[in-house]
Protein backbone atom coordinates (compact mmCIF):
# COMPACT_ATOMS: atom_id res chain seq x y z
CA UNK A 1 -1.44 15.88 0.94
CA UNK A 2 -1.16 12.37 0.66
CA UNK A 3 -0.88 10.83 -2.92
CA UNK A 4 -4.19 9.02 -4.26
CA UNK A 5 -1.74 6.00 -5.59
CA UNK A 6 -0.63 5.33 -1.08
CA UNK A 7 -3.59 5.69 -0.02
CA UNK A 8 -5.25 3.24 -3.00
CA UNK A 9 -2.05 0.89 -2.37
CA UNK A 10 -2.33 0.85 1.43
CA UNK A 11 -5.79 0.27 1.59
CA UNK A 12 -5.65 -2.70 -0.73
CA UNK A 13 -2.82 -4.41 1.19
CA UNK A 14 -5.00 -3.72 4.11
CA UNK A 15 -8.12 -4.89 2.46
CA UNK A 16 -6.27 -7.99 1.11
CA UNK A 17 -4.41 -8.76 4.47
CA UNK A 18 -7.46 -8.27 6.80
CA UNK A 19 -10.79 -9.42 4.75
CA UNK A 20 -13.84 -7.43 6.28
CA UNK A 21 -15.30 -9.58 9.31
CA UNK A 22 -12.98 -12.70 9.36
CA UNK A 23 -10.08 -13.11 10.99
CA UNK A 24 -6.41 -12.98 9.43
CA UNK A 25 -5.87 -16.58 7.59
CA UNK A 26 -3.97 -16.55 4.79
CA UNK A 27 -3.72 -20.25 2.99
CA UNK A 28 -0.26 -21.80 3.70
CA UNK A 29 -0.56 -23.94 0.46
CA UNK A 30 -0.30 -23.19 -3.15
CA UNK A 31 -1.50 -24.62 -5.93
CA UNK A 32 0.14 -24.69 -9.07
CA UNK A 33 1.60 -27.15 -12.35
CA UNK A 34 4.33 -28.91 -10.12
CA UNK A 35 2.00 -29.59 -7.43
CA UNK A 36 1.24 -28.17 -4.01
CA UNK A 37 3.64 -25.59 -2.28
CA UNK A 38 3.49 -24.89 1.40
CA UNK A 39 4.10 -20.73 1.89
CA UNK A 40 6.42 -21.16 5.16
CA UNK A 41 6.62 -17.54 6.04
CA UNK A 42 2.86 -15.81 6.21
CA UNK A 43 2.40 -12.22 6.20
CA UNK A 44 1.46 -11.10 9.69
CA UNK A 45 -1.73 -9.12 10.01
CA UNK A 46 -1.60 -5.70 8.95
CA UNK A 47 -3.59 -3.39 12.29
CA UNK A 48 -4.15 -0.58 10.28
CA UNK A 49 -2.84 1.31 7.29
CA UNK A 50 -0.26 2.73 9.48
CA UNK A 51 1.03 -0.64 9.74
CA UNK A 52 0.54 -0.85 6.04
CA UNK A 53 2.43 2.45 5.64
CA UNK A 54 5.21 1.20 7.70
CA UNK A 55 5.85 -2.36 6.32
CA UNK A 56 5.62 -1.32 2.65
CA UNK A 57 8.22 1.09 3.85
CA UNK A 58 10.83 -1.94 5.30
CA UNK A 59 10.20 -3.53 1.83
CA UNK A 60 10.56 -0.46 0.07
CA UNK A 61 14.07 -0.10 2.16
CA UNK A 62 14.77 -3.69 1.37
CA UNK A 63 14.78 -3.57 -2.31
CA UNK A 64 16.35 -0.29 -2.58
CA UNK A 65 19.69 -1.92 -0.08
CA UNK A 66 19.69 -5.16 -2.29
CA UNK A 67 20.17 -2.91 -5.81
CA UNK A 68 23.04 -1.04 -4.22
CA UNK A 69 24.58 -3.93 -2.75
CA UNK A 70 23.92 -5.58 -6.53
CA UNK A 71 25.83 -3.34 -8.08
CA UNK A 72 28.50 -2.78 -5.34
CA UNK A 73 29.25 -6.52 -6.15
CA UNK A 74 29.03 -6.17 -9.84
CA UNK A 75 31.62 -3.30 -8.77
CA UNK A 76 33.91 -5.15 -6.83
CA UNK A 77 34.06 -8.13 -9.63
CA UNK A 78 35.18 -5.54 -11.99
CA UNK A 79 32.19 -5.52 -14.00
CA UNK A 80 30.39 -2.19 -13.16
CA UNK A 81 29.72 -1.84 -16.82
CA UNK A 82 27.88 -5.30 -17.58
CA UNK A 83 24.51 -5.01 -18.73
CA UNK A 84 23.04 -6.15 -15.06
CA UNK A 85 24.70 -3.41 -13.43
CA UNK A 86 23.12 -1.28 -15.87
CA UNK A 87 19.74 -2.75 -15.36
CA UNK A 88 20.49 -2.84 -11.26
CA UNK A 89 21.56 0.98 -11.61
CA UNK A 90 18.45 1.68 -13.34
CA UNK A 91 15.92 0.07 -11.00
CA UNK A 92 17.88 1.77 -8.06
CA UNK A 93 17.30 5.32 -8.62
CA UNK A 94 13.90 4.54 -9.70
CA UNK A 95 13.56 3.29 -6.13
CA UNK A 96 15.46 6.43 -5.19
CA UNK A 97 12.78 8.61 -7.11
CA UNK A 98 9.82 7.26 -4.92
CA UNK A 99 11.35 7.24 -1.29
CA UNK A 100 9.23 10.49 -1.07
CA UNK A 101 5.77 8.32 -1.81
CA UNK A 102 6.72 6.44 0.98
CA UNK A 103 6.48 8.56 3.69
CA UNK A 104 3.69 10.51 2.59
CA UNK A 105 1.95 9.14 5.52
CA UNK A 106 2.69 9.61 8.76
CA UNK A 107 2.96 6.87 10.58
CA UNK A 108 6.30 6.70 12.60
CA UNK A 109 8.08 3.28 13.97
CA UNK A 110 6.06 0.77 16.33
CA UNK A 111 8.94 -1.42 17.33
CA UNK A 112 12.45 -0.64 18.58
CA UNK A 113 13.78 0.27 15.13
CA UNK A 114 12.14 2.44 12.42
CA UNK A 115 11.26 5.75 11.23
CA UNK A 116 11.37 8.22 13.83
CA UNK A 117 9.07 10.74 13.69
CA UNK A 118 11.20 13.52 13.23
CA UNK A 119 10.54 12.98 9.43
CA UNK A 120 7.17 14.47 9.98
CA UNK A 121 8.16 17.08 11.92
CA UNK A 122 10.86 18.53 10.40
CA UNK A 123 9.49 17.92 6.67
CA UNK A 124 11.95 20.68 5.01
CA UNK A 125 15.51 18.49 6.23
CA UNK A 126 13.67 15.24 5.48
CA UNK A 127 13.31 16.43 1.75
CA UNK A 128 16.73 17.48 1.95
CA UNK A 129 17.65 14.29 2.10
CA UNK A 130 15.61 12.73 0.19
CA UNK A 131 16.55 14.80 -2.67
CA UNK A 132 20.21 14.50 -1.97
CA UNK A 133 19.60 10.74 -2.29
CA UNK A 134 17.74 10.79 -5.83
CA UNK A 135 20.50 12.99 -6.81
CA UNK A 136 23.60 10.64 -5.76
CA UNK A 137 21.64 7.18 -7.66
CA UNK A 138 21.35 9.64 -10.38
CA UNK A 139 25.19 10.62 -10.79
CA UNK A 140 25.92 6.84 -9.95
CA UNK A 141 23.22 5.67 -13.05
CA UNK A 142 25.13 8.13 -15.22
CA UNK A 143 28.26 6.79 -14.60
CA UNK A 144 27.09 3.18 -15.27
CA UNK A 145 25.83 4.39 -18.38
CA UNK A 146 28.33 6.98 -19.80
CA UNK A 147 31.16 3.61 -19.53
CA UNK A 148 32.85 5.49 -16.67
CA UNK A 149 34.07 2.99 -14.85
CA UNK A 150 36.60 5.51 -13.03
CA UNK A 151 34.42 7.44 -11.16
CA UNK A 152 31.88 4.34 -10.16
CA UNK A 153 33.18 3.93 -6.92
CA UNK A 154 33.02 7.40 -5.98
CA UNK A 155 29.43 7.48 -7.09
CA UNK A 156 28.77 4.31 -4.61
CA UNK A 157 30.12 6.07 -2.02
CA UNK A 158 28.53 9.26 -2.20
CA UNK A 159 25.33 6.80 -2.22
CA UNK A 160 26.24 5.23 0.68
CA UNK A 161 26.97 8.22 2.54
CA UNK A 162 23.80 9.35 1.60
CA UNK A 163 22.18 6.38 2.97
CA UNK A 164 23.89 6.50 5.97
CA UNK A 165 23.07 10.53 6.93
CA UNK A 166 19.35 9.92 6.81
CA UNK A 167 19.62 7.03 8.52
CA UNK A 168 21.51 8.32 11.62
CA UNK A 169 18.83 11.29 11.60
CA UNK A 170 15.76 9.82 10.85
CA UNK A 171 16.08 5.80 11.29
CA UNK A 172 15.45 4.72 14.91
CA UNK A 173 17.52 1.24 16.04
CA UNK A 174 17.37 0.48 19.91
CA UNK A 175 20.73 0.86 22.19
CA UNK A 176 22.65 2.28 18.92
CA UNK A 177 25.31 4.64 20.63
CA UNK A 178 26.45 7.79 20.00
CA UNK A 179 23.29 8.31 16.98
CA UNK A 180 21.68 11.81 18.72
CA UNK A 181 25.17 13.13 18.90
CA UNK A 182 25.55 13.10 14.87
CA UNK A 183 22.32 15.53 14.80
CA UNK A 184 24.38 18.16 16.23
CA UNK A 185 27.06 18.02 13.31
CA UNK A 186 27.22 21.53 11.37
CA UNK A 187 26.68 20.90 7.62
CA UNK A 188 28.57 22.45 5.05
């Protein structure tokens, strides 16, 4: 069943992207205290809340790769413990905790990269993942917070690798070799 909170949020980026018998034109200035701002890079049109679906999705993908790759700096500068990497940690499993919201409904890639559709039809190994992600930001938060600065970089990576298995089963990118060839890998 799909969740009352994506199918209100959807329909009121579609409702706010495509107003009911006019055609898609957002402004391309803003108003505000230091003047006029012109908005360079307009939303496109949203088609339908498939399209909706799927673009909330990429954004949802977005944010979730710039907190990792927050705190892998933060890492790297030898300050996983800092109070942003704390706050970056935080923010990233709660991303983590709501990949399952986003593809609630189906609505699989329209371009040459994307969700497949595989995620739909094999439901049971998509949550597998999905839960095996929430579980890795969660040991990686924990670490962050518990002022274990040892065992951060094993947490990223079991993160990463995490990102990277659901990606090579259910993340679509044209002319990508060797990608089906990975599905075939026994797990442990």
């Amino acid at each position: 069943m799909i969740a009352p909170r994506l199918i209100f949020l959807v329909g009121a980026i579609s409702a706010a992207a495509l107003p009911a018998g006019s055609a898609h034109t957002p402004s391309a200035v803003l108003a505000g205290p230091w003047g006029e701002m012109r908005e360079e890079s307009l939303a496109r049109p949203l088609a339908d809340a498939g399209d909706a679906a799927i673009r909330l999705r990429q954004q949802h993908m977005r944010a979730t790769s710039s907190q990792f790759r927050s705190i892998e700096v933060l890492t790297m500068a030898e300050t996983p413990l800092a109070p942003l990497s704390l706050a970056a940690a935080r923010t990233f499993h709660d991303l983590a905790e709501r990949n399952t919201l986003m593809f609630e409904l189906e609505a699989p890639r329209r371009t040459r990269f994307g969700a497949k559709a595989a995620i739909w039809q094999e439901p049971a190994e998509f949550a597998e993942h999905v839960a095996g992600f929430s579980q890795v930001t969660g040991h990686l938060l924990r670490a962050i917070e518990g002022g274990s600065a040892d065992s951060v970089p094993a947490a990223l990576a079991a993160v990463r690798y995490q990102c990277l298995a659901c990606h090579y089963h259910y993340a679509y990118w044209e002319n990508r070799p060797g990608v089906e060839g990975r599905r075939n890998v026994p797990r442990p």
